[in-house]
Protein backbone atom coordinates (compact mmCIF):
# COMPACT_ATOMS: atom_id res chain seq x y z
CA UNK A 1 4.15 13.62 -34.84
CA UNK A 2 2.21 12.43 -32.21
CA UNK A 3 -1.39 12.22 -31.34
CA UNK A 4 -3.61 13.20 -28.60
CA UNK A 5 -5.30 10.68 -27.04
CA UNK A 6 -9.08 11.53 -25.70
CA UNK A 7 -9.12 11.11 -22.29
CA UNK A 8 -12.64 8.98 -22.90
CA UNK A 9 -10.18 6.66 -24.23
CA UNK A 10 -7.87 6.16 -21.53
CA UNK A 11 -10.61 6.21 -18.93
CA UNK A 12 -11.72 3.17 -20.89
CA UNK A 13 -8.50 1.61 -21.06
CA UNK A 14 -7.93 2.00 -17.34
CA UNK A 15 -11.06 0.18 -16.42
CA UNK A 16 -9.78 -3.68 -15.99
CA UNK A 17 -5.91 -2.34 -16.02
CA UNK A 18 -5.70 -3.01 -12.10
CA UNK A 19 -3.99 0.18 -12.32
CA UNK A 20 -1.39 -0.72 -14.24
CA UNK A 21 0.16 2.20 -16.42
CA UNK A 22 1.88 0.02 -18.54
CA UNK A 23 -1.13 -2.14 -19.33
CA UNK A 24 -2.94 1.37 -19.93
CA UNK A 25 -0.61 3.06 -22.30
CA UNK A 26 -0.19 -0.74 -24.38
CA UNK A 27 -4.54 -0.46 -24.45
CA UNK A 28 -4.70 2.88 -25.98
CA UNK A 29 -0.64 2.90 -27.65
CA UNK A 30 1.49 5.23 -26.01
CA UNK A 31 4.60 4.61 -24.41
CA UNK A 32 4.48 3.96 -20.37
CA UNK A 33 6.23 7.81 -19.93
CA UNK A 34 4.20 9.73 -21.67
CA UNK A 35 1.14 7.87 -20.39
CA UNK A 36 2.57 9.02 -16.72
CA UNK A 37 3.38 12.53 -18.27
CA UNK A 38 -0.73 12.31 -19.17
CA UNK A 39 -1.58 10.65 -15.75
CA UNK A 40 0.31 14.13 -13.90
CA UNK A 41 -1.90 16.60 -16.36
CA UNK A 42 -5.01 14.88 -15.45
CA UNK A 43 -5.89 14.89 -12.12
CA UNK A 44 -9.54 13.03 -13.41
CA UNK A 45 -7.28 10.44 -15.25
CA UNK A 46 -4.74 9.94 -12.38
CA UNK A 47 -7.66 9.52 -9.47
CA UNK A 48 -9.84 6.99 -12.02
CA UNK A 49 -6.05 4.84 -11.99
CA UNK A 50 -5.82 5.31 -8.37
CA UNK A 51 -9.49 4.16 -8.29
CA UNK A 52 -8.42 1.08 -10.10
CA UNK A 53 -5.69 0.56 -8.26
CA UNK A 54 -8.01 0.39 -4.80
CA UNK A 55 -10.56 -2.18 -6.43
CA UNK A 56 -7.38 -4.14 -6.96
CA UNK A 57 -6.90 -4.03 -3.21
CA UNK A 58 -10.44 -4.87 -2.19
CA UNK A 59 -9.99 -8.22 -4.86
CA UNK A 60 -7.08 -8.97 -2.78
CA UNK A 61 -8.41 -8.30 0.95
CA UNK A 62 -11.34 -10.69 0.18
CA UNK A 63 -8.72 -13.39 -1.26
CA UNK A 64 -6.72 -12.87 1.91
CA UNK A 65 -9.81 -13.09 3.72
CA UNK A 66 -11.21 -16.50 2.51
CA UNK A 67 -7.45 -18.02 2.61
CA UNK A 68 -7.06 -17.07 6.33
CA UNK A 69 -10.80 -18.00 7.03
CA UNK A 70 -12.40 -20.38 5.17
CA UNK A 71 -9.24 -22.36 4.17
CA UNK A 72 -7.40 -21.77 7.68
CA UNK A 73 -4.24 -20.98 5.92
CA UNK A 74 -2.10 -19.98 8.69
CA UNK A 75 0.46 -17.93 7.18
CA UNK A 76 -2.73 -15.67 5.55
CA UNK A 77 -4.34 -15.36 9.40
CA UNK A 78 -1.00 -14.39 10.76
CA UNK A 79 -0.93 -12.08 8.30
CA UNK A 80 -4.32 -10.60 8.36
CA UNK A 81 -4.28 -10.41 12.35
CA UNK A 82 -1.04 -8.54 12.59
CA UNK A 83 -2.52 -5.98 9.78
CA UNK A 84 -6.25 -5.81 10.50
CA UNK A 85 -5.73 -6.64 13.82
CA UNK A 86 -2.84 -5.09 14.85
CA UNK A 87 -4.98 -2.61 17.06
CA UNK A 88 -5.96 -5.84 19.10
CA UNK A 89 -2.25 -6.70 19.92
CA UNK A 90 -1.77 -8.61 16.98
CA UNK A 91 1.69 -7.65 15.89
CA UNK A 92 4.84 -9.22 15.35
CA UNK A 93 6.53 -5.53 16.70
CA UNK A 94 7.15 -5.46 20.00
CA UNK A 95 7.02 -2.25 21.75
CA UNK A 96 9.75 -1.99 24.83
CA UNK A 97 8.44 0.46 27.74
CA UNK A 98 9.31 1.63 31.14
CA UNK A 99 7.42 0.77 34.11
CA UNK A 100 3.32 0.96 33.69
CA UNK A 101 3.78 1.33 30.02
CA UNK A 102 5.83 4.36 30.88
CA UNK A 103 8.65 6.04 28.83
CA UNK A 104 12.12 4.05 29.33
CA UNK A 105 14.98 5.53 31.52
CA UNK A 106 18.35 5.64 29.78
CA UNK A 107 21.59 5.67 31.52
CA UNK A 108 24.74 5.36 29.93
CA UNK A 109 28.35 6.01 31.08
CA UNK A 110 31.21 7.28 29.48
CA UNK A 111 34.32 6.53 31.30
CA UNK A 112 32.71 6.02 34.35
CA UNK A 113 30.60 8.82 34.79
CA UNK A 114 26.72 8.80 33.88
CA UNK A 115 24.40 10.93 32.65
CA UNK A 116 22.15 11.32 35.85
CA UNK A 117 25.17 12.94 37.70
């Protein structure tokens, strides 16, 4: 038989888990499923993980940050301008347009005829 975890619990657990389930369910010992089962249940539970989950993210941005900044790690600023920046032009896509940024023209032929007959 199993038991019924309070949900104090696994808010506690999920604090510090970087918003890992597995690392959650091992903290308060359930299996990784039926901590997911628990996670779909509890919309309070699932958006405190997700909540986790974006701290994680801001750890990382500032990492990225002082690697591409204060260390000059190129590979990190190539990285960080083509995501951060990417509404500057920094992108490693290239976009192919017609004239004056216009929409391309297309012609193809199929056995000698085209399609702007």
């Amino acid at each position: 038989m199993s038991r019924k975890i309070p949900s104090k619990a696994i808010l506690k657990a999920i604090k510090g888990s970087r918003g890992i389930v597995s690392e959650v369910a091992r903290r308060v010992g359930i299996e990784r499923q039926s901590m997911h089962r628990r996670l779909n249940k509890e919309p309070r539970l699932k958006a405190a993980l997700e909540q986790e989950r974006e701290t994680l993210l801001d750890v990382a941005e500032g990492v990225l940050y002082h690697l591409a900044i204060n260390e000059r790690r190129e590979n990190s600023l190539l990285y960080l301008l083509s995501t951060v920046g990417k509404s500057r032009g920094y992108s490693k896509r290239k976009e192919v347009t017609g004239a004056d940024g216009g929409p391309l023209e297309v012609v193809y032929e199929i056995g000698g005829n085209t399609n702007d007959d």
